[in-house]
PDB file of N, CA and C in Angstrom:
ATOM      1  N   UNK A   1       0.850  -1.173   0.000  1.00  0.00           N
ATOM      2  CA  UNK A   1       0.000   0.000   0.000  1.00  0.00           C
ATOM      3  C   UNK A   1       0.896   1.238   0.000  1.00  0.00           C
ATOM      4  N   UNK A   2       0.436   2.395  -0.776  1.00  0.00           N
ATOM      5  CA  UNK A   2       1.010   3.574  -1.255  1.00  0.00           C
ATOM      6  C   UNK A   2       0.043   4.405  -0.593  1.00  0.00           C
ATOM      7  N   UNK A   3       1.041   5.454   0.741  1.00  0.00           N
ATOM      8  CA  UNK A   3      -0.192   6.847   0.990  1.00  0.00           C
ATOM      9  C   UNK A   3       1.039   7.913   0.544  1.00  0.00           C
ATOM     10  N   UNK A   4       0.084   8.479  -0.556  1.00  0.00           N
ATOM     11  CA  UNK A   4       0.325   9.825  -0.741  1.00  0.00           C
ATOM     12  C   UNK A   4       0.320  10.547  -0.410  1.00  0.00           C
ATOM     13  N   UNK A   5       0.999  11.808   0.451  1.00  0.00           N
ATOM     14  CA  UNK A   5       0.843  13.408   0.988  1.00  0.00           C
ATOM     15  C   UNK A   5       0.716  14.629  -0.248  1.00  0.00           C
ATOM     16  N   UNK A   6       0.041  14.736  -0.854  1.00  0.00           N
ATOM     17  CA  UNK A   6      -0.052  15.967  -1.632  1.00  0.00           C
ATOM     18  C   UNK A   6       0.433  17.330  -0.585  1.00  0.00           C
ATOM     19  N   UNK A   7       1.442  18.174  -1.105  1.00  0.00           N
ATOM     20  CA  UNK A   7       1.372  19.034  -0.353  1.00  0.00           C
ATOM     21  C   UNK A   7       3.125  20.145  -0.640  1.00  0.00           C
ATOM     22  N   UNK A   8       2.757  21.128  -0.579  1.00  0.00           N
ATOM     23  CA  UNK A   8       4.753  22.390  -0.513  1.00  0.00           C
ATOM     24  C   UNK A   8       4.853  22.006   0.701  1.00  0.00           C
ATOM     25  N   UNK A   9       4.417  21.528   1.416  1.00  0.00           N
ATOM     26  CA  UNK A   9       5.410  21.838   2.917  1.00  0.00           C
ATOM     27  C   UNK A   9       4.785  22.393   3.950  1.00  0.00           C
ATOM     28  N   UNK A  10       3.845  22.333   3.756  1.00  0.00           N
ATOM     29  CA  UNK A  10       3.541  23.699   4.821  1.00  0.00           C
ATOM     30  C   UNK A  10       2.807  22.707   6.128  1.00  0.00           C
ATOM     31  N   UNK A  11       2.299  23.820   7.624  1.00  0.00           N
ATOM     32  CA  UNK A  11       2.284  23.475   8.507  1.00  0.00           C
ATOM     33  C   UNK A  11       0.835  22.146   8.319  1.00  0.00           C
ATOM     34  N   UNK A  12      -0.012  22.086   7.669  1.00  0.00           N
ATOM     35  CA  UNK A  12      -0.844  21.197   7.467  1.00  0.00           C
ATOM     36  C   UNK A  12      -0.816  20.347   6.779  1.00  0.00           C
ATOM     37  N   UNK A  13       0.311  20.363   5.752  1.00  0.00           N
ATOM     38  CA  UNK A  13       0.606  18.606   5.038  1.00  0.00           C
ATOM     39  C   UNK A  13       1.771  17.967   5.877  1.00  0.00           C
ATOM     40  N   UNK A  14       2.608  19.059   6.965  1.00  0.00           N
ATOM     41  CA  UNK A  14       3.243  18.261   7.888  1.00  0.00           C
ATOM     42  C   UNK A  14       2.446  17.438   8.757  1.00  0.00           C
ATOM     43  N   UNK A  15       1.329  18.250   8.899  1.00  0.00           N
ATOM     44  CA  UNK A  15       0.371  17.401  10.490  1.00  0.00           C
ATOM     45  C   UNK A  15      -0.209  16.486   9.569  1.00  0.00           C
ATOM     46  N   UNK A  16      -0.618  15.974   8.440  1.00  0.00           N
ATOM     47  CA  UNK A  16      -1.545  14.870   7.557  1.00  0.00           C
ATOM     48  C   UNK A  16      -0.491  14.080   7.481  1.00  0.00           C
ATOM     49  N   UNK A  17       0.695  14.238   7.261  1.00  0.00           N
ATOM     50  CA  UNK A  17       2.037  13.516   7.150  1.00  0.00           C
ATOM     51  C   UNK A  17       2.319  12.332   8.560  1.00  0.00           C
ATOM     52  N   UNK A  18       2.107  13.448   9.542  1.00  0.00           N
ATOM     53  CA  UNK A  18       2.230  12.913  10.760  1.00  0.00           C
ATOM     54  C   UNK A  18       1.077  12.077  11.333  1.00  0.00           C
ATOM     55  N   UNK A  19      -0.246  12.261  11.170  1.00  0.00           N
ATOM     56  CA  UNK A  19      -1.703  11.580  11.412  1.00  0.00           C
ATOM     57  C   UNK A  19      -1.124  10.715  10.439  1.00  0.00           C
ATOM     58  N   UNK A  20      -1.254  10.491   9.227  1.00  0.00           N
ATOM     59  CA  UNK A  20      -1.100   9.294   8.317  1.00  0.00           C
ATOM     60  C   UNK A  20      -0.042   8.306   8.948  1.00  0.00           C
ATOM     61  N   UNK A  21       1.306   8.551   9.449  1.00  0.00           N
ATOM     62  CA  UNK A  21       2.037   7.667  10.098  1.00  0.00           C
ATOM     63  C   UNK A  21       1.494   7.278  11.294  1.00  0.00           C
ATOM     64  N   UNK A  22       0.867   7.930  11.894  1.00  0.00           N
ATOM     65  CA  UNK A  22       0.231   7.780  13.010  1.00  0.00           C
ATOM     66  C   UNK A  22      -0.743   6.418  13.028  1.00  0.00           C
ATOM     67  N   UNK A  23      -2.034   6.523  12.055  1.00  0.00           N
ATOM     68  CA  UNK A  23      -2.685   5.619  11.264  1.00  0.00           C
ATOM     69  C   UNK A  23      -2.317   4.508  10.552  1.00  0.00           C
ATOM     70  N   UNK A  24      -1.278   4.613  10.125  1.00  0.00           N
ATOM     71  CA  UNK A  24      -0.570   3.086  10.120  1.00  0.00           C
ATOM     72  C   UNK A  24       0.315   1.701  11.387  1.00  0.00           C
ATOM     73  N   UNK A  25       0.654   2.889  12.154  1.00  0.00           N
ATOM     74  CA  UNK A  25       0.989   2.513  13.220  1.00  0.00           C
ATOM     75  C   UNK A  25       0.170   1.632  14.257  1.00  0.00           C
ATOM     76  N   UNK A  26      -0.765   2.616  14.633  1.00  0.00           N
ATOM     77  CA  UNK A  26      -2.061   2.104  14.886  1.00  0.00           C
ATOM     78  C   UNK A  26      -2.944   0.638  14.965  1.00  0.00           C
ATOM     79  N   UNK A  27      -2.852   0.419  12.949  1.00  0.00           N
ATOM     80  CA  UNK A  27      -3.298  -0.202  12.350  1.00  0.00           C
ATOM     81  C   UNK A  27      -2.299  -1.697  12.273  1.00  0.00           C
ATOM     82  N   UNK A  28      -1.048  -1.109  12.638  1.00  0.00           N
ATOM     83  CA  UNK A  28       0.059  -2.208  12.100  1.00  0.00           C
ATOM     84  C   UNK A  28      -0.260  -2.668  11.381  1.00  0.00           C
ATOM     85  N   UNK A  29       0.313  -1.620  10.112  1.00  0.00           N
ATOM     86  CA  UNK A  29       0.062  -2.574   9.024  1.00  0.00           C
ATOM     87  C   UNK A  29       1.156  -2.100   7.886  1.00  0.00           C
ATOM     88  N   UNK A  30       1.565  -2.303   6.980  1.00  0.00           N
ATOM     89  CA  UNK A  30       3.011  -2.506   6.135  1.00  0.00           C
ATOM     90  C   UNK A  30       2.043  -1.437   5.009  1.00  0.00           C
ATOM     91  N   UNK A  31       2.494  -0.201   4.928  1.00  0.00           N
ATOM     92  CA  UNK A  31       2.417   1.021   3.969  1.00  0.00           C
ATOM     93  C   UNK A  31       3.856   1.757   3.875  1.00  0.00           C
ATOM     94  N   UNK A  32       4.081   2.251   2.623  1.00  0.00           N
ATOM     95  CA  UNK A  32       4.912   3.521   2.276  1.00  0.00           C
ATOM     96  C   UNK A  32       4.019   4.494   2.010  1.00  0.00           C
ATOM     97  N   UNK A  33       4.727   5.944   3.568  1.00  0.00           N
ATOM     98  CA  UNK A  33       4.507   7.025   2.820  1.00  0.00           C
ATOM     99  C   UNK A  33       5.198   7.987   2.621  1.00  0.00           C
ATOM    100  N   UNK A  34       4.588   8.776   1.416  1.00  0.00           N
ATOM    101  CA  UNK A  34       5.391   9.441   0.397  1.00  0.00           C
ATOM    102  C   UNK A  34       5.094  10.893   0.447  1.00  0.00           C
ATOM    103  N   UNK A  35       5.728  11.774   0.500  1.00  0.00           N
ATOM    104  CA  UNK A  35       5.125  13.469   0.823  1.00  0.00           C
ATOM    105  C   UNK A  35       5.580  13.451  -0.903  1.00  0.00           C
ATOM    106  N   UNK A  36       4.739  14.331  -1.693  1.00  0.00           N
ATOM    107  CA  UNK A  36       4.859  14.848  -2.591  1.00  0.00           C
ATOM    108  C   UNK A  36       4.697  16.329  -2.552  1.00  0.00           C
ATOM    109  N   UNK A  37       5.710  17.155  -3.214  1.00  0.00           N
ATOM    110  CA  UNK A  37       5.866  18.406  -2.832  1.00  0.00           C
ATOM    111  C   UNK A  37       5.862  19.114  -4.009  1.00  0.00           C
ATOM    112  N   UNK A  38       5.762  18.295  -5.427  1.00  0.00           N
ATOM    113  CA  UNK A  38       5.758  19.015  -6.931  1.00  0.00           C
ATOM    114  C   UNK A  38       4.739  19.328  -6.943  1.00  0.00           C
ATOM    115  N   UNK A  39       4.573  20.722  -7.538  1.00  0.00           N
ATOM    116  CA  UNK A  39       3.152  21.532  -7.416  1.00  0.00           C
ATOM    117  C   UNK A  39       2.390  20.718  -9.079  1.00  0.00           C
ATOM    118  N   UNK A  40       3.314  20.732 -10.024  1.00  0.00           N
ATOM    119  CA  UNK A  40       3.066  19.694 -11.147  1.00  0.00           C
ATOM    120  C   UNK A  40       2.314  18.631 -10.887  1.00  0.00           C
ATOM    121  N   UNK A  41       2.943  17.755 -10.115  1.00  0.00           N
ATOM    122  CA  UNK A  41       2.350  16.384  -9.826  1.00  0.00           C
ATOM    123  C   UNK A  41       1.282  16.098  -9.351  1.00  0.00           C
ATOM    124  N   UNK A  42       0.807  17.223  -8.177  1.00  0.00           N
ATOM    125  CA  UNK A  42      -0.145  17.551  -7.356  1.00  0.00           C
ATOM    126  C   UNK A  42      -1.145  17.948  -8.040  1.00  0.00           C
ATOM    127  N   UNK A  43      -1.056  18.829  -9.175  1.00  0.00           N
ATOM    128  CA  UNK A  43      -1.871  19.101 -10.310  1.00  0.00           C
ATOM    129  C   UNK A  43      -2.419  18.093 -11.002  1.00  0.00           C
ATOM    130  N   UNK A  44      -1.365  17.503 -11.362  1.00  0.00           N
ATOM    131  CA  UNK A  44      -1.884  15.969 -12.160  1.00  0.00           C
ATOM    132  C   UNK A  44      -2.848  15.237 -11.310  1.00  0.00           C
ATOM    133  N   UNK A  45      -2.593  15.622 -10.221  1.00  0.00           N
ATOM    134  CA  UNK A  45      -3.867  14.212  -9.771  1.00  0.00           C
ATOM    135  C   UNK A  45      -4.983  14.496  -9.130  1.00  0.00           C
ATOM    136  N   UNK A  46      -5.397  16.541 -10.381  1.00  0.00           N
ATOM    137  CA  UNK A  46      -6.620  16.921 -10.232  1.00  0.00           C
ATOM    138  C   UNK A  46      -6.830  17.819  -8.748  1.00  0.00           C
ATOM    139  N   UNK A  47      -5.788  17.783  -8.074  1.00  0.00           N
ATOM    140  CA  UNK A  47      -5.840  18.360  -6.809  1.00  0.00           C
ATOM    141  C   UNK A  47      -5.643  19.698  -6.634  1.00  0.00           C
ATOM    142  N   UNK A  48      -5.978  20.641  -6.442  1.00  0.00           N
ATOM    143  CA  UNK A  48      -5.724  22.119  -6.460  1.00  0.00           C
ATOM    144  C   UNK A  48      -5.495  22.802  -5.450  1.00  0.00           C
ATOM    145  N   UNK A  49      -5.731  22.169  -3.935  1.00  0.00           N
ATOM    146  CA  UNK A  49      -6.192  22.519  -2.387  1.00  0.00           C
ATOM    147  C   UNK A  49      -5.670  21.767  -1.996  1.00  0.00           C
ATOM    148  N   UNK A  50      -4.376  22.004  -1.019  1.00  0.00           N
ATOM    149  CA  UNK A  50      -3.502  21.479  -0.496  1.00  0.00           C
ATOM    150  C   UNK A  50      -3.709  21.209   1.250  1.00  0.00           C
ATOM    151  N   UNK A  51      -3.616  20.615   2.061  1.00  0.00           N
ATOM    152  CA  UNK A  51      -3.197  19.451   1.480  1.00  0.00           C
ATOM    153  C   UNK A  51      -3.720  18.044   1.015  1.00  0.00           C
ATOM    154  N   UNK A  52      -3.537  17.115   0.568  1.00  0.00           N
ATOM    155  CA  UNK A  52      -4.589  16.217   0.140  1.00  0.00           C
ATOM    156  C   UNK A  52      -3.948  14.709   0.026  1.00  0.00           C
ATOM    157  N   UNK A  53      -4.605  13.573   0.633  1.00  0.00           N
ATOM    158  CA  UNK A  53      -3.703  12.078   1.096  1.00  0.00           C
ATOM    159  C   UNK A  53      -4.414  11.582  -0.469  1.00  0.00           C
ATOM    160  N   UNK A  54      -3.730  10.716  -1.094  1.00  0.00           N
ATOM    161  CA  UNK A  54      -4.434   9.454  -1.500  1.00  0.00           C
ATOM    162  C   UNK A  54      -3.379   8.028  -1.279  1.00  0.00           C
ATOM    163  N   UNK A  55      -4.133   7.547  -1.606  1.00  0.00           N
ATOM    164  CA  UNK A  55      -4.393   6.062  -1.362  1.00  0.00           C
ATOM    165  C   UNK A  55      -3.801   4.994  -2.492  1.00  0.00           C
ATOM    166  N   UNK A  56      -2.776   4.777  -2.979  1.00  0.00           N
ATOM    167  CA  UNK A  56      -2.563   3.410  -4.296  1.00  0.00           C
ATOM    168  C   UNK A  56      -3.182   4.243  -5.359  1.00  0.00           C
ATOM    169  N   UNK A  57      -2.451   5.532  -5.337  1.00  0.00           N
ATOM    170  CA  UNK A  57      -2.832   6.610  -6.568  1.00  0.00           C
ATOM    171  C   UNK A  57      -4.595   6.916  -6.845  1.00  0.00           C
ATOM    172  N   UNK A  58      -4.944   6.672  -5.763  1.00  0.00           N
ATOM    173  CA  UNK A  58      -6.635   7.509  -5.548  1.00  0.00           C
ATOM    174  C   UNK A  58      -6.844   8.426  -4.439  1.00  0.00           C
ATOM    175  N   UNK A  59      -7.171   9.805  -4.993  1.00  0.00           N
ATOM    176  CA  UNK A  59      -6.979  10.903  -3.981  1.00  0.00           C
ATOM    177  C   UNK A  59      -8.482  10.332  -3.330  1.00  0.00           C
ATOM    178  N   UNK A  60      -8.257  10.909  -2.011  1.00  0.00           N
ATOM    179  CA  UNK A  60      -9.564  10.649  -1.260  1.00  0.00           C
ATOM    180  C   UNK A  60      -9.794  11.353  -0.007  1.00  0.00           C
ATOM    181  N   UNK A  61      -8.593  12.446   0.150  1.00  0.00           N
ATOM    182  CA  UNK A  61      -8.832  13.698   0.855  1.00  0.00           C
ATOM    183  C   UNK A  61      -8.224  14.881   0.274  1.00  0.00           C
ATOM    184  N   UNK A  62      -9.671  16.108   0.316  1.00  0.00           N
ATOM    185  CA  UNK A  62      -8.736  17.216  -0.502  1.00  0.00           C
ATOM    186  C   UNK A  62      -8.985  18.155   0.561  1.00  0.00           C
ATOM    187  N   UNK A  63      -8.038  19.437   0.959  1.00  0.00           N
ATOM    188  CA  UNK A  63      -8.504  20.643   1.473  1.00  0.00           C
ATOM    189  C   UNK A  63      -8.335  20.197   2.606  1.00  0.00           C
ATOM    190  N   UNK A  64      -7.918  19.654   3.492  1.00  0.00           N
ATOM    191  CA  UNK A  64      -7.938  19.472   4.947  1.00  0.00           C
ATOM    192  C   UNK A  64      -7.236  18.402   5.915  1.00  0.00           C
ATOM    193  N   UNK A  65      -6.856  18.551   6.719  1.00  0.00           N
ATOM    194  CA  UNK A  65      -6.097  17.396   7.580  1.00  0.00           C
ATOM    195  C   UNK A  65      -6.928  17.028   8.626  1.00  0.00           C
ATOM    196  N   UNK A  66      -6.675  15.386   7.834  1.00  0.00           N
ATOM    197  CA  UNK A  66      -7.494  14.572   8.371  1.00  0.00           C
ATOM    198  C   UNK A  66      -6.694  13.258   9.343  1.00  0.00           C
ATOM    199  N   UNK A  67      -7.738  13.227  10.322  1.00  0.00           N
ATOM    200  CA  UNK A  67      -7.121  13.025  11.746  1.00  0.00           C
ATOM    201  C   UNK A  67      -6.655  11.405  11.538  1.00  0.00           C
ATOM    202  N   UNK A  68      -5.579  11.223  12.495  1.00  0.00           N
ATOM    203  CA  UNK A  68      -5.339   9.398  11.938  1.00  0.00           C
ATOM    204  C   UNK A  68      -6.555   8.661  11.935  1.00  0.00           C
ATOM    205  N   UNK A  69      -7.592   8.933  12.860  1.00  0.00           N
ATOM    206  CA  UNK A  69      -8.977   7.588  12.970  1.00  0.00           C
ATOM    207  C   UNK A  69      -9.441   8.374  11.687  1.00  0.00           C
ATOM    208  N   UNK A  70      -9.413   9.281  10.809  1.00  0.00           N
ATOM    209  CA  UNK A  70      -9.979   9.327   9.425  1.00  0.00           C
ATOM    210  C   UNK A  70      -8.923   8.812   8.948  1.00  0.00           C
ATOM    211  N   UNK A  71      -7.641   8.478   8.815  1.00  0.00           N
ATOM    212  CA  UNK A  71      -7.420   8.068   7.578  1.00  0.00           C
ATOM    213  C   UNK A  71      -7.198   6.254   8.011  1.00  0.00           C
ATOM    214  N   UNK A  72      -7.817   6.123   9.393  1.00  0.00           N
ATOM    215  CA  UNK A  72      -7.528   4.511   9.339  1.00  0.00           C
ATOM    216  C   UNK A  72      -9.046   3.786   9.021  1.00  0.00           C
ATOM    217  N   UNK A  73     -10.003   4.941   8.961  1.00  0.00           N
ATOM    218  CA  UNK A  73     -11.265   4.622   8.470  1.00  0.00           C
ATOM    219  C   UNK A  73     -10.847   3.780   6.487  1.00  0.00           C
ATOM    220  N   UNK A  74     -10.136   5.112   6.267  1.00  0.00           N
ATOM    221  CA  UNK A  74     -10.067   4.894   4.982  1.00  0.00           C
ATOM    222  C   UNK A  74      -9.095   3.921   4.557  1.00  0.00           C
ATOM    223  N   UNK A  75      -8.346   3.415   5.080  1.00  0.00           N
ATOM    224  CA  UNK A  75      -7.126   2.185   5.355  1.00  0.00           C
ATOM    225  C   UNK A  75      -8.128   0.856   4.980  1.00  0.00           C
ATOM    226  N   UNK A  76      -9.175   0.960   5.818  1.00  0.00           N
ATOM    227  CA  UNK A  76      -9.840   0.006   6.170  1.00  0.00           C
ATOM    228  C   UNK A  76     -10.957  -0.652   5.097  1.00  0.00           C
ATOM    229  N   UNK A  77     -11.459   0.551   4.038  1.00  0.00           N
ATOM    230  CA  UNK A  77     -12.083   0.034   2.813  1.00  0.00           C
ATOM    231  C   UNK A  77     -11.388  -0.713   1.930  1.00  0.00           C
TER     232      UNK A  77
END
């Protein structure tokens, strides 16, 4: 499993960065994650509102940091 961090850096794709490790931990369960910081790339995957997680290349949070029990909700589908 692949979690994506959409995000430049800033103080709220650090904290989604940190909840997402958090959420795997949790979960114990075997993920790479990846901060992406190309404003290009971030574009490409339709995203415009930073910061934003996806999932095995499916975005599925945009605009907001979302807490580890949201992203272990979403772990879990």
């Amino acid at each position: 499993m692949k979690i994506e961090i959409l995000g430049t850096g800033c103080p709220k794709c650090k904290k989604l960065y940190e909840n997402a490790q958090a959420a795997i931990k949790e979960l114990n369960i075997q993920a790479e994650v990846v901060k992406i910081e190309d404003i290009n790339k971030i574009t490409g995957y339709g995203v415009f509102t930073t910061p934003a997680l996806a999932i095995d290349g499916k975005v599925k949070i945009v605009g907001k940091v979302a807490s580890a029990d949201d992203i272990k909700k979403l772990l879990g589908e």
